[in-house]
N, C-alpha and C. Protein backbone atom coordinates (compact mmCIF):
# COMPACT_ATOMS: atom_id res chain seq x y z
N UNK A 1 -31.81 26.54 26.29
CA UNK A 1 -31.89 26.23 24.88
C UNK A 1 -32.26 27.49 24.11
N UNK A 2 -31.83 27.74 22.58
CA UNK A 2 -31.99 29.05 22.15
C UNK A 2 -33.25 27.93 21.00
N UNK A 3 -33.83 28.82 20.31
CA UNK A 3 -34.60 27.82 19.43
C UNK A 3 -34.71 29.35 18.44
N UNK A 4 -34.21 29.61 17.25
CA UNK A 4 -34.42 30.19 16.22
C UNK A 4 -35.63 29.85 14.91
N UNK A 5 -36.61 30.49 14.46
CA UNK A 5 -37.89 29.93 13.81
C UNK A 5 -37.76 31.48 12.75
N UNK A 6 -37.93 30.97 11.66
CA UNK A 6 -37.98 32.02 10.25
C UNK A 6 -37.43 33.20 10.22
N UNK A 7 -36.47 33.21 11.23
CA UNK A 7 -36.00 34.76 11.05
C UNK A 7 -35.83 35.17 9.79
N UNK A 8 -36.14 36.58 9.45
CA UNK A 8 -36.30 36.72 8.55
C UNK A 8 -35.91 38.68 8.79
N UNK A 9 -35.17 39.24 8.20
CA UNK A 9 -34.35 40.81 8.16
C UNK A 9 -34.21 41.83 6.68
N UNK A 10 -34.68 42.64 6.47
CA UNK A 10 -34.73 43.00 5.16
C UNK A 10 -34.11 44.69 5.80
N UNK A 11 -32.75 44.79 4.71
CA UNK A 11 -32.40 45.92 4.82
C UNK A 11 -33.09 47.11 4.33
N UNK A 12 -32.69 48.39 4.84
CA UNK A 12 -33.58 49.45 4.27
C UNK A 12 -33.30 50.10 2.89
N UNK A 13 -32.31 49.25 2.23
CA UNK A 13 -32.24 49.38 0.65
C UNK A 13 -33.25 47.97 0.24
N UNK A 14 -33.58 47.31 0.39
CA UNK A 14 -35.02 46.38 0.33
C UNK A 14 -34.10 44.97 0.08
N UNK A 15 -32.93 44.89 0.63
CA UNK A 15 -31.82 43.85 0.57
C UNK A 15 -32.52 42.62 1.09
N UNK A 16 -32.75 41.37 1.04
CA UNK A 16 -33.36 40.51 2.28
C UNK A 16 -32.05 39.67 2.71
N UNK A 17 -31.32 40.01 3.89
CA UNK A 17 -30.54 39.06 3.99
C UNK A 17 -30.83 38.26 4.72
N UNK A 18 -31.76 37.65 5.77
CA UNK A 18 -31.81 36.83 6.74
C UNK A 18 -33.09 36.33 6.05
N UNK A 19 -32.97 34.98 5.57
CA UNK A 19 -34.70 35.10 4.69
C UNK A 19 -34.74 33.25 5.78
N UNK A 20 -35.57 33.38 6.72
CA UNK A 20 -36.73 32.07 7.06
C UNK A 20 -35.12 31.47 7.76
N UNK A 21 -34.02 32.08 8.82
CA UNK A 21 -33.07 31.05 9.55
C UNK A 21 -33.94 30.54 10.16
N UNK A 22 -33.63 29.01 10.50
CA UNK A 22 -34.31 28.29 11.59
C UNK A 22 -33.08 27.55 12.35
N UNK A 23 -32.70 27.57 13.72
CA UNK A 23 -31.97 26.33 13.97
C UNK A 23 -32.47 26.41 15.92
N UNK A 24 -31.48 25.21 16.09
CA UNK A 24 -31.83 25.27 17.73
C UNK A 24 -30.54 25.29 18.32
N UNK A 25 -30.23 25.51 19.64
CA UNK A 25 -28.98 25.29 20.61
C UNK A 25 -29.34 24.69 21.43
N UNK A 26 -28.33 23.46 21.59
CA UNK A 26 -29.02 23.12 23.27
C UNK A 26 -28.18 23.13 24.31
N UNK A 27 -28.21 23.24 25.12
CA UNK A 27 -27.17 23.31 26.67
C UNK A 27 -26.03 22.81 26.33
N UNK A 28 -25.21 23.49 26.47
CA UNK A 28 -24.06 22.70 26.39
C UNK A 28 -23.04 22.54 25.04
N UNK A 29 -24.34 23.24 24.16
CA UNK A 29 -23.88 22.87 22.39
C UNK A 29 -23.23 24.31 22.24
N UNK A 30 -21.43 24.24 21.23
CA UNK A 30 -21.21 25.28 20.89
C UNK A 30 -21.48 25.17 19.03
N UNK A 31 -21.94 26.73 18.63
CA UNK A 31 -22.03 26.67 17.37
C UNK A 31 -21.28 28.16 16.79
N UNK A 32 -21.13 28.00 15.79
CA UNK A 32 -20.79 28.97 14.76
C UNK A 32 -21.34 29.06 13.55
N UNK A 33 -21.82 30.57 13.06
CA UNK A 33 -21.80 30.90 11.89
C UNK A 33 -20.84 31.05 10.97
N UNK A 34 -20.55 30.93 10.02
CA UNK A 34 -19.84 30.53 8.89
C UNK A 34 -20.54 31.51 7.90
N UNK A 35 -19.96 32.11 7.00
CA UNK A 35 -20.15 32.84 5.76
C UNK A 35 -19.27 33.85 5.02
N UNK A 36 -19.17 33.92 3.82
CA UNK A 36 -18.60 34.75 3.29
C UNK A 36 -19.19 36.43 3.56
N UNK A 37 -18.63 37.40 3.62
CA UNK A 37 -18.60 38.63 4.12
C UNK A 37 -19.51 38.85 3.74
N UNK A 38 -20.58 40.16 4.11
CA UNK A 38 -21.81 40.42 3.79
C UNK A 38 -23.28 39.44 3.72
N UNK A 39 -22.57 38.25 4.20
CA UNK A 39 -23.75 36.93 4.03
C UNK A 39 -25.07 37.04 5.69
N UNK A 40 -24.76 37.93 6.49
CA UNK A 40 -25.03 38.54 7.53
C UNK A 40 -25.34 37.73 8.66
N UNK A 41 -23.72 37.61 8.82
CA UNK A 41 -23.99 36.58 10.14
C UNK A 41 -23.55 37.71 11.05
N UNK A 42 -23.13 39.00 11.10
CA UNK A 42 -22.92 39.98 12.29
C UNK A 42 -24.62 40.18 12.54
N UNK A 43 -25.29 40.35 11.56
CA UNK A 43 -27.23 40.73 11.41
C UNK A 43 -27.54 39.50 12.40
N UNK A 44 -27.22 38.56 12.07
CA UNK A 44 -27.92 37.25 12.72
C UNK A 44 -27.46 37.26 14.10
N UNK A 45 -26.31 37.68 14.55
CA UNK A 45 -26.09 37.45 16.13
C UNK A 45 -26.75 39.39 16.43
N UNK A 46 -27.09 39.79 15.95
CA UNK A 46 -27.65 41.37 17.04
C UNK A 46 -29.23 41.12 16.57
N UNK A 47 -29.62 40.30 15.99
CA UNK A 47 -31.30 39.90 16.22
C UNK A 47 -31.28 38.89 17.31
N UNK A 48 -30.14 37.82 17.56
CA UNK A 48 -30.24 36.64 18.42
C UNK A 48 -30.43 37.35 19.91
N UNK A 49 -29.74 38.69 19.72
CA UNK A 49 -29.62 38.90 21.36
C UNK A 49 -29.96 39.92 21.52
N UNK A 50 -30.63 40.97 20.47
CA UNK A 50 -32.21 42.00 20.91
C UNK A 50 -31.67 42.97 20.64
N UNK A 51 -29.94 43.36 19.76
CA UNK A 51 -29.88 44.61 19.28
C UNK A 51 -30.50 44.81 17.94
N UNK A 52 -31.09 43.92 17.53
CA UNK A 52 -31.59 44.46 16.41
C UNK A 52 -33.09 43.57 15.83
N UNK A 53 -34.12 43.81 16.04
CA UNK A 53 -34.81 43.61 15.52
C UNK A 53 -35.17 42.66 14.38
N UNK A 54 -35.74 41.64 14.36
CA UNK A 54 -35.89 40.85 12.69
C UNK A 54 -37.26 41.43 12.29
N UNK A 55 -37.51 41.70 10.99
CA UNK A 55 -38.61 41.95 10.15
C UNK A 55 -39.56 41.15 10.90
N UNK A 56 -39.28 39.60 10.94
CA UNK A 56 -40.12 38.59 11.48
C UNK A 56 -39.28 37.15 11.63
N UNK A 57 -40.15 36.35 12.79
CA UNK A 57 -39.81 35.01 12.93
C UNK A 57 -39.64 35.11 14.67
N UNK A 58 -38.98 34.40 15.10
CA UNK A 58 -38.86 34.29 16.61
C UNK A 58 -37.30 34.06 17.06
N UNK A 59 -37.51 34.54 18.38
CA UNK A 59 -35.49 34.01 19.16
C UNK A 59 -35.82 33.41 20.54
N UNK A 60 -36.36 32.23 20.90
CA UNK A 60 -36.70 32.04 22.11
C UNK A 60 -35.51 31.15 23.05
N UNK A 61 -35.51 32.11 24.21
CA UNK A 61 -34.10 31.60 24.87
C UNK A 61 -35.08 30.79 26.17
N UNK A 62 -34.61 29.86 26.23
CA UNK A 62 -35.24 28.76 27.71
C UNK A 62 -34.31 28.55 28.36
N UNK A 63 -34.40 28.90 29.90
CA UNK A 63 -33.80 29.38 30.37
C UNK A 63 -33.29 27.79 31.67
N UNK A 64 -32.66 27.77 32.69
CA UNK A 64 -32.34 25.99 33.15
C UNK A 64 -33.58 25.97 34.01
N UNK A 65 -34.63 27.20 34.48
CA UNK A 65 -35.70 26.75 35.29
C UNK A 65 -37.07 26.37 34.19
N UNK A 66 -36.61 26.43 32.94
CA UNK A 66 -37.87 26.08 31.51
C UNK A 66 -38.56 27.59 31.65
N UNK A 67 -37.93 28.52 32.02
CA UNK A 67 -38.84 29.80 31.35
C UNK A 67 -38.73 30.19 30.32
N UNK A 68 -39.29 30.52 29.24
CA UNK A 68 -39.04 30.69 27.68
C UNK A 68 -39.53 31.76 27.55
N UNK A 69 -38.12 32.90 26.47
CA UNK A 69 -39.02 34.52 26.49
C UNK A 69 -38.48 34.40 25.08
N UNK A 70 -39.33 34.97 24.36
CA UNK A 70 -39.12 35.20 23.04
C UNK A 70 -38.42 36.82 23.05
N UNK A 71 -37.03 36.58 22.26
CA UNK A 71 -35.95 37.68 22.57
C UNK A 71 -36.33 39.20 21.38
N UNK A 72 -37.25 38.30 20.41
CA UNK A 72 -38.04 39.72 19.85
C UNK A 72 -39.10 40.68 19.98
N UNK A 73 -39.72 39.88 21.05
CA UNK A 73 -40.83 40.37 21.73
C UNK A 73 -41.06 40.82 22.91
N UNK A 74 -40.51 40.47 23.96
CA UNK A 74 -40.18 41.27 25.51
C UNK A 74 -39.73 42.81 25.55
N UNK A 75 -40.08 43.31 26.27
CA UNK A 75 -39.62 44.72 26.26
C UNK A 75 -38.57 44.71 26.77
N UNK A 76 -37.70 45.86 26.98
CA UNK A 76 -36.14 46.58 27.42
C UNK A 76 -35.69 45.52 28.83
N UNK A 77 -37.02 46.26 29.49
CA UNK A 77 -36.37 45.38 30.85
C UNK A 77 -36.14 44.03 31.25
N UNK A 78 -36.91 43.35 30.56
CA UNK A 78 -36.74 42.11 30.62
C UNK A 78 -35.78 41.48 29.65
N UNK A 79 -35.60 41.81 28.57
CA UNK A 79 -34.57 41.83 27.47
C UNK A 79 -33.32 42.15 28.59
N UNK A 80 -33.01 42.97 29.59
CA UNK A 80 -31.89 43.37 29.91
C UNK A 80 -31.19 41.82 30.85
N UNK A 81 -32.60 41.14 31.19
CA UNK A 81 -32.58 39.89 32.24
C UNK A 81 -32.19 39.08 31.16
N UNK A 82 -32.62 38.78 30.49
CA UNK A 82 -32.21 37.66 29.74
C UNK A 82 -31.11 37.98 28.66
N UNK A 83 -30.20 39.22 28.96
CA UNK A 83 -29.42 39.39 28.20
C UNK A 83 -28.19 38.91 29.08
N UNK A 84 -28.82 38.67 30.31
CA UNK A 84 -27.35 38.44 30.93
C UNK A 84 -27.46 36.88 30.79
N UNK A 85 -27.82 36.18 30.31
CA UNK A 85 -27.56 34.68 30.20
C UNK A 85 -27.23 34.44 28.66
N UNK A 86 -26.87 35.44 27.62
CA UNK A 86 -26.52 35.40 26.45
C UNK A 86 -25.17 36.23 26.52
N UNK A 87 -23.97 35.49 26.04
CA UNK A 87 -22.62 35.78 25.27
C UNK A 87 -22.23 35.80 24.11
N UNK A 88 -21.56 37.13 23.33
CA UNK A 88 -21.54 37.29 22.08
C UNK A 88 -19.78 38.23 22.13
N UNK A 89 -19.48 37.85 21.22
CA UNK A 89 -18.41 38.52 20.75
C UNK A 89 -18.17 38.71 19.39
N UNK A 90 -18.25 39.78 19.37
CA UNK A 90 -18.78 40.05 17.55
C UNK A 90 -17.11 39.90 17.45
N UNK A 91 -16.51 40.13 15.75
CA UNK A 91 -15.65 39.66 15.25
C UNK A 91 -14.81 41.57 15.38
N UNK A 92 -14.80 42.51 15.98
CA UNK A 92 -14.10 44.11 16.90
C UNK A 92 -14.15 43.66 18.41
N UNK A 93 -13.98 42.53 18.41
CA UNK A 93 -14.33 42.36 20.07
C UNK A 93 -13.14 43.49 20.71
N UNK A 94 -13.54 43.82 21.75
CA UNK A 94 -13.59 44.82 22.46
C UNK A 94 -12.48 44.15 24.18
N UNK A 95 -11.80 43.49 24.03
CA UNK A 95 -10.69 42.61 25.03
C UNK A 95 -10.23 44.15 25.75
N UNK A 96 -10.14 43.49 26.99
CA UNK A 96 -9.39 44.62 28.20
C UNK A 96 -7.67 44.09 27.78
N UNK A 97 -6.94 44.48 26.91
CA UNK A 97 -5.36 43.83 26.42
C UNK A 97 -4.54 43.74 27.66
N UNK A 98 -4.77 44.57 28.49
CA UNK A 98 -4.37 44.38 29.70
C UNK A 98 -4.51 43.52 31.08
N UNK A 99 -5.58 43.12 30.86
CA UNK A 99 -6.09 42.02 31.69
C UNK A 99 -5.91 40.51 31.03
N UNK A 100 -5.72 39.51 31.98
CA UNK A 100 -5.28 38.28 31.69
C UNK A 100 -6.75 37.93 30.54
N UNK A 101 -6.37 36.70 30.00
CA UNK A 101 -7.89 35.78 29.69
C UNK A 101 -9.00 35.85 30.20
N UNK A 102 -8.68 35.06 31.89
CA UNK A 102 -9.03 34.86 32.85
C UNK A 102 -10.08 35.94 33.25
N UNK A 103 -9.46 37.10 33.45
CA UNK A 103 -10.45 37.91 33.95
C UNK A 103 -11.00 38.90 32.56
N UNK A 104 -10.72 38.61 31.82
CA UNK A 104 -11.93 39.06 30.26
C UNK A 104 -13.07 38.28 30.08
N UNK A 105 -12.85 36.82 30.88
CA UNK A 105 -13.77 36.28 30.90
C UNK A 105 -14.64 36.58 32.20
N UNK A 106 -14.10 36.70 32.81
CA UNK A 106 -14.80 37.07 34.02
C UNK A 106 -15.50 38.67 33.92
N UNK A 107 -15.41 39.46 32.72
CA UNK A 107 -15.81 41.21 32.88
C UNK A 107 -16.91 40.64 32.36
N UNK A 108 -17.07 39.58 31.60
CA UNK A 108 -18.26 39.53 31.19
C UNK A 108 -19.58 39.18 32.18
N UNK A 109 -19.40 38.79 33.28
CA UNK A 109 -20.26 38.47 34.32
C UNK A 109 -20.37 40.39 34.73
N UNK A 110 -20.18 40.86 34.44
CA UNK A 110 -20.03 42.86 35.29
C UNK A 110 -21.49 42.70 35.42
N UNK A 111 -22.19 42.23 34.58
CA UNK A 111 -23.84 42.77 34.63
C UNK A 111 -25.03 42.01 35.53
N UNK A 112 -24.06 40.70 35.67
CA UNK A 112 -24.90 39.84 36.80
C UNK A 112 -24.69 40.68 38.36
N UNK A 113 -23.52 41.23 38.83
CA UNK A 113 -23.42 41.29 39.94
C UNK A 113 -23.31 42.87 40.35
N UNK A 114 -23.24 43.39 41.09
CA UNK A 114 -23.65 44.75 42.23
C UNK A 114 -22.61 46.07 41.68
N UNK A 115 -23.20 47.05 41.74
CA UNK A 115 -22.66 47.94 41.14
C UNK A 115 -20.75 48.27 41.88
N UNK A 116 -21.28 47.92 43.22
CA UNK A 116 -20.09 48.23 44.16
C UNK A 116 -19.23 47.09 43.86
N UNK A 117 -19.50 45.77 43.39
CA UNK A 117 -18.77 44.58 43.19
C UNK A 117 -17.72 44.83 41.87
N UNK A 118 -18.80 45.30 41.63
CA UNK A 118 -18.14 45.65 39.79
C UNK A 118 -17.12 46.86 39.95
N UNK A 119 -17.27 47.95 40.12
CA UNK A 119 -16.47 48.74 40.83
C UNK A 119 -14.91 48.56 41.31
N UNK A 120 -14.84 47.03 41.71
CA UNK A 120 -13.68 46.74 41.99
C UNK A 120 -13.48 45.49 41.95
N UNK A 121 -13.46 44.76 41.09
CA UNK A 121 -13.56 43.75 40.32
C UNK A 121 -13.64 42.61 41.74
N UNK A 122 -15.02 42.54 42.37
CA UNK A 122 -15.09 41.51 43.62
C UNK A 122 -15.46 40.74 42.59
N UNK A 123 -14.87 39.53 41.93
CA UNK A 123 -15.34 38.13 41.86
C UNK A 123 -15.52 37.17 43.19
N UNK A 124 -16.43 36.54 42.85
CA UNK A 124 -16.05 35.22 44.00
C UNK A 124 -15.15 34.15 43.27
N UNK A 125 -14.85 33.11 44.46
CA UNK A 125 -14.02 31.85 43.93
C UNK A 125 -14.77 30.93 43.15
N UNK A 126 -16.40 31.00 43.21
CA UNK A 126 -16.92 30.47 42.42
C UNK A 126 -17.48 31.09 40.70
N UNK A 127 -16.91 32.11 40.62
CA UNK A 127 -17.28 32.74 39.83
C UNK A 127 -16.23 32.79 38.65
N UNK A 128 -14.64 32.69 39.55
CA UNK A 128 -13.72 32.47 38.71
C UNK A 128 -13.27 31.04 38.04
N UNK A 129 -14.14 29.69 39.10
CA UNK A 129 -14.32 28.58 38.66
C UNK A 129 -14.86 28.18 37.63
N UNK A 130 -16.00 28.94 37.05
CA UNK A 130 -16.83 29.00 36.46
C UNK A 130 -16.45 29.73 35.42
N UNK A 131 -15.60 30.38 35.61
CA UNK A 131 -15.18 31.37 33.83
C UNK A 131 -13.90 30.58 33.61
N UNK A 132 -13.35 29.82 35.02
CA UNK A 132 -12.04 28.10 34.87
C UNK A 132 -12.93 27.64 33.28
N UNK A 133 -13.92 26.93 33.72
CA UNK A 133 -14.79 26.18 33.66
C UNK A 133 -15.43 26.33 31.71
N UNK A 134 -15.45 27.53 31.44
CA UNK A 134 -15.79 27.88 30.01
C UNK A 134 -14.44 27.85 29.52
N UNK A 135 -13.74 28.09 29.95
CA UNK A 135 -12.20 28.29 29.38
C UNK A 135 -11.76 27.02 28.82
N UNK A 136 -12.40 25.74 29.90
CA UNK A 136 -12.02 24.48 29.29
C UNK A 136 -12.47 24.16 28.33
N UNK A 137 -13.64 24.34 28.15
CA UNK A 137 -15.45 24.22 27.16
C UNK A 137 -14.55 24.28 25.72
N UNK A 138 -13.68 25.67 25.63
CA UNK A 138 -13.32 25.81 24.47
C UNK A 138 -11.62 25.61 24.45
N UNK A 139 -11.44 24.80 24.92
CA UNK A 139 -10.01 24.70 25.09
C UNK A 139 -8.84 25.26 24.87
N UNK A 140 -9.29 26.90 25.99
CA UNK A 140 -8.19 27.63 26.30
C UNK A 140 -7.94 27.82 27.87
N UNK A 141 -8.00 26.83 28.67
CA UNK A 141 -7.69 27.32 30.19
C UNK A 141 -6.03 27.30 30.22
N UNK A 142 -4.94 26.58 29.35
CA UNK A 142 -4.06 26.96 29.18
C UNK A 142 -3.18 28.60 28.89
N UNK A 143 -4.34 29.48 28.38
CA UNK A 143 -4.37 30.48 28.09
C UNK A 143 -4.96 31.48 29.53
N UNK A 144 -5.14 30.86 30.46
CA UNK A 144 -6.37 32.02 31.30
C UNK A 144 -5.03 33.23 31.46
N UNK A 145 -3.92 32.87 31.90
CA UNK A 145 -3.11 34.09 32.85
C UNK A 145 -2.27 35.13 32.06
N UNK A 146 -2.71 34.52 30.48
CA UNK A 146 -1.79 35.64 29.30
C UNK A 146 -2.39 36.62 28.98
N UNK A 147 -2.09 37.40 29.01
CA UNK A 147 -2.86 39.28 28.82
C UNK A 147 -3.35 38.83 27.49
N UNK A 148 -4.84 39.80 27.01
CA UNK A 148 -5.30 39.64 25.85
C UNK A 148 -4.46 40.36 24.44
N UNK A 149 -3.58 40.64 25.01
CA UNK A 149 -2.63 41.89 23.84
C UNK A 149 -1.97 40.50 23.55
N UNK A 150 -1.58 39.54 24.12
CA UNK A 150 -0.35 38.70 23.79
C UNK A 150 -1.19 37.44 22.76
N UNK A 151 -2.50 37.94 22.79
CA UNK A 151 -3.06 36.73 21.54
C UNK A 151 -3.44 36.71 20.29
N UNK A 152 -3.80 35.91 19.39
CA UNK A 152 -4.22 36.26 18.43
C UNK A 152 -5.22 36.66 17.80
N UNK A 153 -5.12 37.35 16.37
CA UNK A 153 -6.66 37.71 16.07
C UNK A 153 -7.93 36.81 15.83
N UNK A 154 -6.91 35.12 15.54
CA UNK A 154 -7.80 34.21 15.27
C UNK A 154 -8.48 33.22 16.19
C-alpha cells in the first residue's frame, strides 16, 4: 500500500505547487494523475519515489510482509530497496524500441536480480509470467511480442 499525507513542494522561485496531496493505493489499485501542464504531477511522481524531496508531509510504501518505510525519510540505501518495488514511467519514457513489450517489461525487473543475470538478459519463466501477468492488469498482453517502436505515444 502507498499512503500519501500533506505533501507539500515549494519551488525555488517560492512557487507552491504540491500544497497538503493526501491519497492512498492499495494492492492491486491502478491510479493516475490527471492535470493540466505545469499542475505538477511529473513533481508528484519524483517525491512518490525519492527523486525528489517534498518541503514536507510523508510517502509511506507497505510493503506484502507490513513493513512500512517512509520514502522521504530513509536514507540512499534503503531507498534503493524499496525502490525496487516502485514503477514509474514518466511521460519521455525511455522504451528499448527494439525490444518486444514483453521484455520492456521485463528490463524493468534489471535491479531486482544479479549483475551477471542482467548482463544477459537471464529472466526466469516465472519472471516472464509475471511481467505476462501486469500486461493483463492493464490490458495489453495482446501487445507483449510488438517492438516498442511499433506503438503509440498514447
Amino acid at each position: 500500500m502507498l499512503e500519501v499525507s500533506n505533501l507539500t513542494k515549494v519551488l525555488p522561485n517560492g512557487r507552491k505547487v504540491l500544497d497538503g496531496i493526501s491519497f492512498k493505493v492499495k494492492k492491486g489499485e491502478f491510479v493516475g494523475i490527471l492535470g493540466p501542464s505545469g499542475a505538477g504531477k511529473s513533481l508528484t511522481m519524483r517525491c512518490l519515489n525519492g527523486l525528489l524531496k517534498p518541503d514536507s508531509g510523508s510517502v509511506v510504501l507497505t510493503d506484502d510482509q507490513g513493513v512500512s518505510s517512509d520514502i522521504c525519510q530513509i536514507k540512499k540505501r534503503e531507498l534503493r530497496k524499496v525502490r525496487q518495488k516502485i514503477g514509474v514511467i514518466f511521460q519521455g519514457y525511455h522504451l528499448v524500441k527494439r525490444a518486444s513489450v514483453l521484455e520492456n517489461v521485463m528490463i524493468g525487473r534489471l535491479g531486482q536480480i544479479t549483475t551477471f543475470r542482467s548482463l544477459f538478459y537471464g529472466f526466469t519463466d516465472k519472471e516472464a509470467e509475471e511481467a505476462v501477468k501486469a500486461l493483463e492488469q492493464v490490458k495489453m498482453s495482446h501487445m507483449a511480442g510488438v517492438t516498442t517502436s511499433g506503438l503509440s505515444g498514447g
